[in-house]
Protein backbone atom coordinates (compact mmCIF):
# COMPACT_ATOMS: atom_id res chain seq x y z
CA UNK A 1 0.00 0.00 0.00
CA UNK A 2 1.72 3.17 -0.92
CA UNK A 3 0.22 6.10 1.45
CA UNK A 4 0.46 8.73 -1.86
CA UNK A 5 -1.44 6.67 -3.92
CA UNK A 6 -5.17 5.81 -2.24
CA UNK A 7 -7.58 4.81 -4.28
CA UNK A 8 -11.09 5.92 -4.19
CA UNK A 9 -12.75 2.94 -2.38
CA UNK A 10 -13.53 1.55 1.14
CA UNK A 11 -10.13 1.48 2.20
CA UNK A 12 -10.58 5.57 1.82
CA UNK A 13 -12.24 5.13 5.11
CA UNK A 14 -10.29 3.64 7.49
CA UNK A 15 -7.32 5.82 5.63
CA UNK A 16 -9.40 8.50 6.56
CA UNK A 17 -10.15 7.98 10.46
CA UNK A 18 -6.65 7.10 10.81
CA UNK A 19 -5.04 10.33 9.59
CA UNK A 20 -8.06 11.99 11.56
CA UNK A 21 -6.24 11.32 14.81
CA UNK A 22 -2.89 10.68 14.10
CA UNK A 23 -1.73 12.89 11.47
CA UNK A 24 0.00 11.81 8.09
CA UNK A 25 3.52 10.36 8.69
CA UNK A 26 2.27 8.00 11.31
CA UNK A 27 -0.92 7.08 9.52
CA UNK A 28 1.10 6.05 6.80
CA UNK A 29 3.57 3.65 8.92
CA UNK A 30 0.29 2.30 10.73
CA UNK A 31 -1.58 1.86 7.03
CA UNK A 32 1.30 0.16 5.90
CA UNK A 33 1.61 -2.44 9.18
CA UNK A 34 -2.28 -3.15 9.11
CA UNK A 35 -2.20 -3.57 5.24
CA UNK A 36 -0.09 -6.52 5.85
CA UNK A 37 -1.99 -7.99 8.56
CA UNK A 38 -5.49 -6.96 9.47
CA UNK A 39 -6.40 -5.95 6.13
CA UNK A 40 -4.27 -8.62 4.14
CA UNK A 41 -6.72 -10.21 2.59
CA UNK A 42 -8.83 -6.73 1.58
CA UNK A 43 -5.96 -4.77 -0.24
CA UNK A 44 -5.51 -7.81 -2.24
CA UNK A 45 -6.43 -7.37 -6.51
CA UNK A 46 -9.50 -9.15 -5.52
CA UNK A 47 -11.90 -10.25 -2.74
CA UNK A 48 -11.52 -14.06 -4.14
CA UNK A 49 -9.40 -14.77 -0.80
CA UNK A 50 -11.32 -12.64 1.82
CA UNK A 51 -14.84 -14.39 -0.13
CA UNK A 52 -12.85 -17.98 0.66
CA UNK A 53 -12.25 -16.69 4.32
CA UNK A 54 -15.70 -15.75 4.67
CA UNK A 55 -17.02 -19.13 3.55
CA UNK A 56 -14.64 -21.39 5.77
CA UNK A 57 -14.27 -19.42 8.82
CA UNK A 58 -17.67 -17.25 9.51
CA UNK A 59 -20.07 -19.44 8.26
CA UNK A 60 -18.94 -22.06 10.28
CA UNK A 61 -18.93 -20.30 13.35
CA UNK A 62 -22.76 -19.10 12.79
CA UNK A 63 -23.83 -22.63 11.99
CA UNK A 64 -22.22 -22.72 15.57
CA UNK A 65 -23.06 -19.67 17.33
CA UNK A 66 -26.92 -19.53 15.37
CA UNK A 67 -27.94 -22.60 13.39
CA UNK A 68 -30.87 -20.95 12.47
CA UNK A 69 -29.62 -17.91 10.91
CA UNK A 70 -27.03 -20.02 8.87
CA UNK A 71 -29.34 -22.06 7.73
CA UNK A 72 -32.15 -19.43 6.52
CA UNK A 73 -29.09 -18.02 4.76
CA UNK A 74 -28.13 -21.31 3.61
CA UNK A 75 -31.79 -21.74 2.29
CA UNK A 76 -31.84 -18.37 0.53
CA UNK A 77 -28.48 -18.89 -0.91
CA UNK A 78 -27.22 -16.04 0.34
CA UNK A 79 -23.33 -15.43 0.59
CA UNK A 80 -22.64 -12.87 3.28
CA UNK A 81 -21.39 -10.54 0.82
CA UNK A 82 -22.53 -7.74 3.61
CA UNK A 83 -19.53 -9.17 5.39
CA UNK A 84 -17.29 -7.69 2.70
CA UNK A 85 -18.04 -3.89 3.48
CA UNK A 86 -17.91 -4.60 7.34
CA UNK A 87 -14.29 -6.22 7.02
CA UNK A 88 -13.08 -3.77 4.54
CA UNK A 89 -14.18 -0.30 6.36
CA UNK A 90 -13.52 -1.89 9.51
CA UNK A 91 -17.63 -0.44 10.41
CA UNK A 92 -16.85 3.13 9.09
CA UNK A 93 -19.69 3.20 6.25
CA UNK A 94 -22.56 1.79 8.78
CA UNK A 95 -21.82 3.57 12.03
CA UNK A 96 -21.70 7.46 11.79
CA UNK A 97 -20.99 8.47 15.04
CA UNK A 98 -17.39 9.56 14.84
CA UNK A 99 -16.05 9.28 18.35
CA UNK A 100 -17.52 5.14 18.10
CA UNK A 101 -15.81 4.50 14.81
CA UNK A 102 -12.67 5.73 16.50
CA UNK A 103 -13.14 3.44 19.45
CA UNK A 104 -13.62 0.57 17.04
CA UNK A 105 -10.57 1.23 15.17
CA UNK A 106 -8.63 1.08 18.86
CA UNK A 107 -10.00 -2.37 19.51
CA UNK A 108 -9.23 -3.36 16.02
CA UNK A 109 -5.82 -2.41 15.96
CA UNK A 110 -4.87 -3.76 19.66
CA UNK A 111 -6.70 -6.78 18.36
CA UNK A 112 -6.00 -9.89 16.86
CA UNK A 113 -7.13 -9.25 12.42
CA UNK A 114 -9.93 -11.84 13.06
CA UNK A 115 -11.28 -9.70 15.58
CA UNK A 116 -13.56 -8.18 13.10
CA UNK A 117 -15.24 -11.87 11.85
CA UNK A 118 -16.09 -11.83 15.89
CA UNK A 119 -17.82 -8.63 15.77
CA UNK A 120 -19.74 -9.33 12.92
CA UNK A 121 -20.82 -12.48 14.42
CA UNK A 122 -22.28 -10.66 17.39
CA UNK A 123 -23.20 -8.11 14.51
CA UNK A 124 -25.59 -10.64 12.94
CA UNK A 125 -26.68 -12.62 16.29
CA UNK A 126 -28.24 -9.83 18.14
CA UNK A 127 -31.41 -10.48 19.08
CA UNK A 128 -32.92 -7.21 17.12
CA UNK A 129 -30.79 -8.08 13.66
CA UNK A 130 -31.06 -11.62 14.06
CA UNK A 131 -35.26 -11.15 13.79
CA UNK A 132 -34.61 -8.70 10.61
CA UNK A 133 -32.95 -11.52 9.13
CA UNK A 134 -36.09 -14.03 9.57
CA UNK A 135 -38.14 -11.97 8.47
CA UNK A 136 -36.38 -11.26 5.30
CA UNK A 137 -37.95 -12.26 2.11
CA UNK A 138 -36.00 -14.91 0.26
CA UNK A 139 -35.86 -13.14 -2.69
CA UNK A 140 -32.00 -11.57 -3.16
């Protein structure tokens, strides 16, 4: 990841909350670190990899965690492609409270880089979320 050279995409925002409280020079050093390891799989040319992840590490452990969520998903064929943006922005494009995205980004970065499948997990079994996605029509 070269700090001059940011693309445009979802990456833009965890670039951008970084610099936000750090400043430039050290944002770049700390870019650079989690590119390799938190983010690994997201800065690569494509999301084949971080798809694969998905499929063999979170969908196991919500077949684990919430059989019945896994398989309604299962049933509407649904790949938890909503993972991607989650994983990618580290939260950053959902949550718009500033201060909590920043708070996130602590945890994440003193945190193992499977932290964030965790999160998600308790992301999609909360009680409230895990009745939206019942009571979703089959139909995507």
């Amino acid at each position: 990841m070269n700090c001059g050279d940011v693309e445009d995409n979802d990456a833009d925002s965890v670039v951008n909350h970084i610099a936000s409280s750090m400043g430039l020079g050290l944002c770049c050093n700390v870019l650079t670190q989690i590119s390799k390891s938190h983010l690994g799989d997201a800065t690569k040319t494509d999301f084949l990899q971080l798809r694969t992840a998905i499929q063999l590490v979170w969908m196991p452990l919500l077949n684990h965690f919430d059989s019945e969520v896994h398989d309604y998903l299962a049933a509407c064929e649904m790949e938890p492609f909503f993972l991607l943006s989650w994983i990618i922005t580290w939260f950053s494009h959902d949550i718009r409270d500033t201060s909590l995205v920043k708070r996130l980004f602590d945890v994440f970065l003193v945190s193992h880089p499977l932290f964030s499948i965790y999160l998600e997990l308790a992301m999609v079994c909360h009680p409230n979320n895990r009745e939206e996605i019942l009571m979703t029509e089959c139909d995507f």
